[in-house]
C-alpha atoms as a PDB file:
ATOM      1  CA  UNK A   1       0.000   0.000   0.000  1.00  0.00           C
ATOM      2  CA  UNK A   2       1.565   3.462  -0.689  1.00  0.00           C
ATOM      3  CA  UNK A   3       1.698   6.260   1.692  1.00  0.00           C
ATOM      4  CA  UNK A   4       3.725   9.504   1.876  1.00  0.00           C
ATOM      5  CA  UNK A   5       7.038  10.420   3.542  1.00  0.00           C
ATOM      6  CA  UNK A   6       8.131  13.503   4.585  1.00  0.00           C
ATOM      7  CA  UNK A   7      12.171  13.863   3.069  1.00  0.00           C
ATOM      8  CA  UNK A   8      14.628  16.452   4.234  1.00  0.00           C
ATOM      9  CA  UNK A   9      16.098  17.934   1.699  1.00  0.00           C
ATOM     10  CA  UNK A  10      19.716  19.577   2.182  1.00  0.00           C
ATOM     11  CA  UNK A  11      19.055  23.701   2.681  1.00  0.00           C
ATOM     12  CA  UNK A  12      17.707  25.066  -0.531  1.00  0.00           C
ATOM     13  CA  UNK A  13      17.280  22.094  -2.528  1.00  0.00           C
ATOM     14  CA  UNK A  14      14.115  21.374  -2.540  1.00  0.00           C
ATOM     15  CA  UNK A  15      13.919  21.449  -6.311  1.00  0.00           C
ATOM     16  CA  UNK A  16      16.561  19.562  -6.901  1.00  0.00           C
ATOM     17  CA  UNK A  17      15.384  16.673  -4.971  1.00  0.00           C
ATOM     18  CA  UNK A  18      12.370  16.707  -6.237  1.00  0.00           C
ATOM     19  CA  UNK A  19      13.426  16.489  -9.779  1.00  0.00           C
ATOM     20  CA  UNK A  20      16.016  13.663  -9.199  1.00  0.00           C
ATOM     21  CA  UNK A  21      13.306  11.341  -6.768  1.00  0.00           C
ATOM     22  CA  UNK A  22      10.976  11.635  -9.844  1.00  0.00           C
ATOM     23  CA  UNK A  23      14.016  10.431 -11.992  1.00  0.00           C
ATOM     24  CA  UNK A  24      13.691   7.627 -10.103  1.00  0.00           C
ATOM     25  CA  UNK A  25      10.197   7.008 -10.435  1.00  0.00           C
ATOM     26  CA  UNK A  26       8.702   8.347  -7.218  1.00  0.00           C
ATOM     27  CA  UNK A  27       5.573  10.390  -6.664  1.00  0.00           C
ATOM     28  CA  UNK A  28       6.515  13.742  -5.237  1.00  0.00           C
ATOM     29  CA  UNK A  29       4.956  16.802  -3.819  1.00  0.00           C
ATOM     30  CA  UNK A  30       7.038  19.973  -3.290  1.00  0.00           C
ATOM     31  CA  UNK A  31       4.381  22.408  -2.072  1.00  0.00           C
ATOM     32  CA  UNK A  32       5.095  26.270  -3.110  1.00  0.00           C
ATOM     33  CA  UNK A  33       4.104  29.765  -1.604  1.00  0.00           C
ATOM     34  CA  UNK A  34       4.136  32.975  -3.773  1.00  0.00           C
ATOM     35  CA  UNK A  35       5.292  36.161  -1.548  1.00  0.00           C
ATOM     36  CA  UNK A  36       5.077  39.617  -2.118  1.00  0.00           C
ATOM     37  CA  UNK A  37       7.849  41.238  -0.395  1.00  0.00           C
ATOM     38  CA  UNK A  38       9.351  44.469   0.153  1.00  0.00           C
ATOM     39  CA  UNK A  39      13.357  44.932  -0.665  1.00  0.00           C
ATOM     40  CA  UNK A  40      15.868  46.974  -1.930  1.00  0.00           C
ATOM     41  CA  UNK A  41      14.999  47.005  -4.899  1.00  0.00           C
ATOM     42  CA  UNK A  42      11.312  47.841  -4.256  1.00  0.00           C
ATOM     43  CA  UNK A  43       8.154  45.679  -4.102  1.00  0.00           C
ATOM     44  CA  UNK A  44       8.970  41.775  -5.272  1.00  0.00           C
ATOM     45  CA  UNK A  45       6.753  38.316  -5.925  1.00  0.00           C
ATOM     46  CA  UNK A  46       8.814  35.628  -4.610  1.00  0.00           C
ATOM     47  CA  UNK A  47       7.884  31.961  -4.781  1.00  0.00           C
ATOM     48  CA  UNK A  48       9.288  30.186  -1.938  1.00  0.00           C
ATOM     49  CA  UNK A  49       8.817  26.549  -0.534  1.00  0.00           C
ATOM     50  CA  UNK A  50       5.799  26.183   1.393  1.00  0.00           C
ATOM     51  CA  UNK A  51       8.198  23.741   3.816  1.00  0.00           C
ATOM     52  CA  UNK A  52      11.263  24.725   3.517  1.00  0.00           C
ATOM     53  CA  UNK A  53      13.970  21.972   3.546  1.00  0.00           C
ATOM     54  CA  UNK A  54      11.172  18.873   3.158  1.00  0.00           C
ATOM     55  CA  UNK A  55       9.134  17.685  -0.112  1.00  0.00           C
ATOM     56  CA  UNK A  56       6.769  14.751   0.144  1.00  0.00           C
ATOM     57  CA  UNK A  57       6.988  11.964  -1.901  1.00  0.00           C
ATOM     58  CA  UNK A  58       4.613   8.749  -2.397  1.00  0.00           C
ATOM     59  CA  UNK A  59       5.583   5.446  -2.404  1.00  0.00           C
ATOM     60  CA  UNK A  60       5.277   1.356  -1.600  1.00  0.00           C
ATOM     61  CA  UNK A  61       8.096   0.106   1.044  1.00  0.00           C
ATOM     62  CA  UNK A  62       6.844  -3.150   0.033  1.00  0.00           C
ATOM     63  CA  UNK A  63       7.301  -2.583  -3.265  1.00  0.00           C
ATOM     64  CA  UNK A  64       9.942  -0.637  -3.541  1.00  0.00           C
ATOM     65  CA  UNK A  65      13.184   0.146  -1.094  1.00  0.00           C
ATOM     66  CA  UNK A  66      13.116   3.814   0.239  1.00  0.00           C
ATOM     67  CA  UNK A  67      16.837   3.201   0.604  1.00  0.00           C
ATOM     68  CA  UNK A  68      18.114   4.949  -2.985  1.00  0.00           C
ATOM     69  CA  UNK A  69      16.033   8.195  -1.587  1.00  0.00           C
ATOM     70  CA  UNK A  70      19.360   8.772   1.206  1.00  0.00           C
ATOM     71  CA  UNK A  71      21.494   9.234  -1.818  1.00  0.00           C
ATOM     72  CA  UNK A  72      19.724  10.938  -3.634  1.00  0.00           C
ATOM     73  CA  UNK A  73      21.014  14.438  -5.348  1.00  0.00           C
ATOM     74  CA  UNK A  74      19.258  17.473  -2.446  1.00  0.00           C
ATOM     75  CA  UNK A  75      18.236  14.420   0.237  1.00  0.00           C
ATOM     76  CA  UNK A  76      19.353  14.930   3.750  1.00  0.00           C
ATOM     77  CA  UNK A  77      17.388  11.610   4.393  1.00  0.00           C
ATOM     78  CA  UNK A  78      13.759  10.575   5.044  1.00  0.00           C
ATOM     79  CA  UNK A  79      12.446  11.819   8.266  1.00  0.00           C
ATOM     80  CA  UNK A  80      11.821   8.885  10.747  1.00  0.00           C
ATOM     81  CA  UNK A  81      10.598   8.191  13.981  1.00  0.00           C
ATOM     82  CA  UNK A  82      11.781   5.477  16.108  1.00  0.00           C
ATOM     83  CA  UNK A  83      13.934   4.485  13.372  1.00  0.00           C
ATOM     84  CA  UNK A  84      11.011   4.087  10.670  1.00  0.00           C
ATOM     85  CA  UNK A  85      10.245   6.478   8.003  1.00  0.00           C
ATOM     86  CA  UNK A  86       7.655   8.903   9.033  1.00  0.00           C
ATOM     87  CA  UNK A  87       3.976   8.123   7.281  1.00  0.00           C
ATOM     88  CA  UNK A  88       1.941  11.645   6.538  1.00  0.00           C
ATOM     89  CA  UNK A  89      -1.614  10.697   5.848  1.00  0.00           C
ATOM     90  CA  UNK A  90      -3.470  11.425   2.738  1.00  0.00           C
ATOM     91  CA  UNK A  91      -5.543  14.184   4.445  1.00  0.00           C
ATOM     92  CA  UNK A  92      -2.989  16.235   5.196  1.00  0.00           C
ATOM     93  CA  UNK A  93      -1.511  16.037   1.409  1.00  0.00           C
ATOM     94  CA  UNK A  94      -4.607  16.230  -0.257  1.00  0.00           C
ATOM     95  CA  UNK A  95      -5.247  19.166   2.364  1.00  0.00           C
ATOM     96  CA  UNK A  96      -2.748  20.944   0.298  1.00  0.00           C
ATOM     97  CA  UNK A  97      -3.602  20.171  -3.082  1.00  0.00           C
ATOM     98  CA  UNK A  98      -6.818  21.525  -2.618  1.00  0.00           C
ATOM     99  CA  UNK A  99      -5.391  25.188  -1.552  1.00  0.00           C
ATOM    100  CA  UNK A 100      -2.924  24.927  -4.883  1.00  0.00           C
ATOM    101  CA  UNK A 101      -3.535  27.015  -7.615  1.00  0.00           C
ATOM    102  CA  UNK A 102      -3.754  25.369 -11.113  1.00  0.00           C
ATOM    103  CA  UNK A 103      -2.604  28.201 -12.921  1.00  0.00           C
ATOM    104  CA  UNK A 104       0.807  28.612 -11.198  1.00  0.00           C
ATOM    105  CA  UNK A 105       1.023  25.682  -8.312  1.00  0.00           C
ATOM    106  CA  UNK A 106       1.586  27.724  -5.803  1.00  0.00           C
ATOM    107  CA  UNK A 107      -0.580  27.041  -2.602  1.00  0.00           C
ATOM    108  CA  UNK A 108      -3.170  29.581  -1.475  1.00  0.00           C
ATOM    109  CA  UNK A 109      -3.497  30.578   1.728  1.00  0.00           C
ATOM    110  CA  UNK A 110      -6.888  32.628   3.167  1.00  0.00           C
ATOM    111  CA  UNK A 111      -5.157  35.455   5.083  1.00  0.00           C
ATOM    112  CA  UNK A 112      -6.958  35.644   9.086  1.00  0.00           C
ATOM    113  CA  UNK A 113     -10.212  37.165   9.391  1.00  0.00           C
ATOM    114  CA  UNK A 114      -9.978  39.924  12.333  1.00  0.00           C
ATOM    115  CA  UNK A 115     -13.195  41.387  13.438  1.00  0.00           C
ATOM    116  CA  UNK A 116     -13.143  45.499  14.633  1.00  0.00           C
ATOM    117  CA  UNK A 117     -11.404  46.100  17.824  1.00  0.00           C
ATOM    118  CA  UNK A 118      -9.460  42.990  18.037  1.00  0.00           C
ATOM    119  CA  UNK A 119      -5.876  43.312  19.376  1.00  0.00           C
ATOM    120  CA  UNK A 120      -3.430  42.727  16.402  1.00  0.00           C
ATOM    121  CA  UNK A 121       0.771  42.676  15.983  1.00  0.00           C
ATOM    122  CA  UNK A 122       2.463  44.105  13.002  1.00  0.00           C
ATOM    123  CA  UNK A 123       4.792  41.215  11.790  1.00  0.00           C
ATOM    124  CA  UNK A 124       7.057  42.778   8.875  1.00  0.00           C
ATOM    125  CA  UNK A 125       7.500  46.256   8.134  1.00  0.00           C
ATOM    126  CA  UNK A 126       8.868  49.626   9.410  1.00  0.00           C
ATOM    127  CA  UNK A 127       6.122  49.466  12.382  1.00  0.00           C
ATOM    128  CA  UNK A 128       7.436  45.602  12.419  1.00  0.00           C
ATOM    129  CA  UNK A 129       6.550  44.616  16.665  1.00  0.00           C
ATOM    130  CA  UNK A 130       3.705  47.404  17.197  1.00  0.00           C
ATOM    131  CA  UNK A 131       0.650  46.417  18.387  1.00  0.00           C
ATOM    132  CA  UNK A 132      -2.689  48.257  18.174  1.00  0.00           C
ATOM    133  CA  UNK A 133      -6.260  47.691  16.963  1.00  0.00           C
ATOM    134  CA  UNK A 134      -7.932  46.279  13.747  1.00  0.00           C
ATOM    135  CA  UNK A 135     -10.112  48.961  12.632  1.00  0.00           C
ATOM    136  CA  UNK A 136     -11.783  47.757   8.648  1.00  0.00           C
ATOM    137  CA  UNK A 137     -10.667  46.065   5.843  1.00  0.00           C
ATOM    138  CA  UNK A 138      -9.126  48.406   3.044  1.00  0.00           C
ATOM    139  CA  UNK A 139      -9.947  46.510  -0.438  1.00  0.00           C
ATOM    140  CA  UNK A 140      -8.720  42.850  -0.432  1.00  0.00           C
ATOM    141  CA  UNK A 141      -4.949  42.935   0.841  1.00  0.00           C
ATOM    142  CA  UNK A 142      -4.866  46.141   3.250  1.00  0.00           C
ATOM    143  CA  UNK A 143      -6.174  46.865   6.645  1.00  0.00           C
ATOM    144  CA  UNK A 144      -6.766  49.793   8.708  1.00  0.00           C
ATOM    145  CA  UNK A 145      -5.477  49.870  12.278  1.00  0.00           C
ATOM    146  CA  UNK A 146      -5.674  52.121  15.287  1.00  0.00           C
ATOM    147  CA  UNK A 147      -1.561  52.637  16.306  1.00  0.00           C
ATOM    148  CA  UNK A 148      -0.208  54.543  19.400  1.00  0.00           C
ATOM    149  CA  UNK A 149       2.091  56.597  17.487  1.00  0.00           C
ATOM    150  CA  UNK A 150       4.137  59.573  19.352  1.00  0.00           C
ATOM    151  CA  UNK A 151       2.028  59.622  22.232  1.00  0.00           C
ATOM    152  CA  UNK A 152      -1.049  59.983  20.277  1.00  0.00           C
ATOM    153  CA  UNK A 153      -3.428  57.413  18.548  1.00  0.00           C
ATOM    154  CA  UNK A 154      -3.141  57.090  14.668  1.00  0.00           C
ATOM    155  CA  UNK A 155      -4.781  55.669  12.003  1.00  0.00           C
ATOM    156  CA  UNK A 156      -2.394  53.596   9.692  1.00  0.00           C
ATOM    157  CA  UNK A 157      -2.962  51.198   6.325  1.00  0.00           C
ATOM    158  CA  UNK A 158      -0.946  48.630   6.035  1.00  0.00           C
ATOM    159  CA  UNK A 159      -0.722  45.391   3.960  1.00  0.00           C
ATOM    160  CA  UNK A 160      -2.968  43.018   5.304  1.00  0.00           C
ATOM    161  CA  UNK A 161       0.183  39.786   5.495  1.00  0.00           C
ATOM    162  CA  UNK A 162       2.214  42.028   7.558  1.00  0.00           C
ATOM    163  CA  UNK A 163      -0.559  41.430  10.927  1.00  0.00           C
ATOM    164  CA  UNK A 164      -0.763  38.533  13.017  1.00  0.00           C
ATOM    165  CA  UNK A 165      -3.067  38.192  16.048  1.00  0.00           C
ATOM    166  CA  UNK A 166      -2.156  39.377  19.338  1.00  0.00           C
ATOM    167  CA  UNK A 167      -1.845  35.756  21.565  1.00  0.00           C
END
């Protein structure tokens, strides 16, 4: 019966493995995230791995030995747990299929609702570690908050992925 493993993958070669464990004839999954950041260079779209440093791959131990996956071009090894290679369940994997986009692969992920007055942290960003108060939703991707700015209160719109709830 065939069931997923979670692989490391050496740091930043999660591509790589991927590409050579399909060589070999393995069913893999190497879950993406596009990012819009803010650098340098102004505002860019980065697409980054979804979990970075581990793909998925699908396969039969009965069938097949998971042994050639060790030395494999990107593999650290197969994660394991009490010495056997870890199982994910299907849920979980088709969990993420169903939030990838078809169009670019990428998964999809609904940002946090927040509901007026809640208590909210800026994550990323020149106000990065503030905290203040989630005021409306601006459009689809910014918010308005309340911010205690100078010793007065402020309104501010920011980008809607640079809030997390206060805990």
């Amino acid at each position: 019966m065939e069931n997923w493993f979670a692989v490391l993958t050496k740091s930043r070669s999660e591509a790589v493995a991927q590409e050579h464990l399909r060589r070999q004839g393995f069913h893999c999954l190497f879950p993406r995230l596009s990012r819009v950041l803010r650098t340098a260079r102004g505002i860019e779209r980065r697409v980054e791995s979804l979990f970075p440093r581990y793909v998925f791959l699908r396969a039969d131990p009965d069938e097949c030995s998971l042994a050639p996956v060790r030395s494999t071009r990107g593999v650290a090894g197969l994660v394991r747990f009490a010495g056997q290679p870890a199982r994910v369940p299907d849920a979980v994997i088709e969990r993420i299929r169903q939030r990838m986009g078809a169009d670019d692969g990428c998964v999809h992920l609904a940002a946090p609702d927040y509901s007026p007055g809640q208590a909210v942290r800026v994550t990323e960003g020149p106000l990065m570690g503030w905290e203040g108060v989630f005021m409306a939703a601006e459009g689809a991707d910014r918010v308005r908050l309340l911010l205690d700015l100078l010793g007065s209160t402020r309104e501010v719109v920011l980008p809607r992925e640079q809030l997390a709830m206060c805990v």
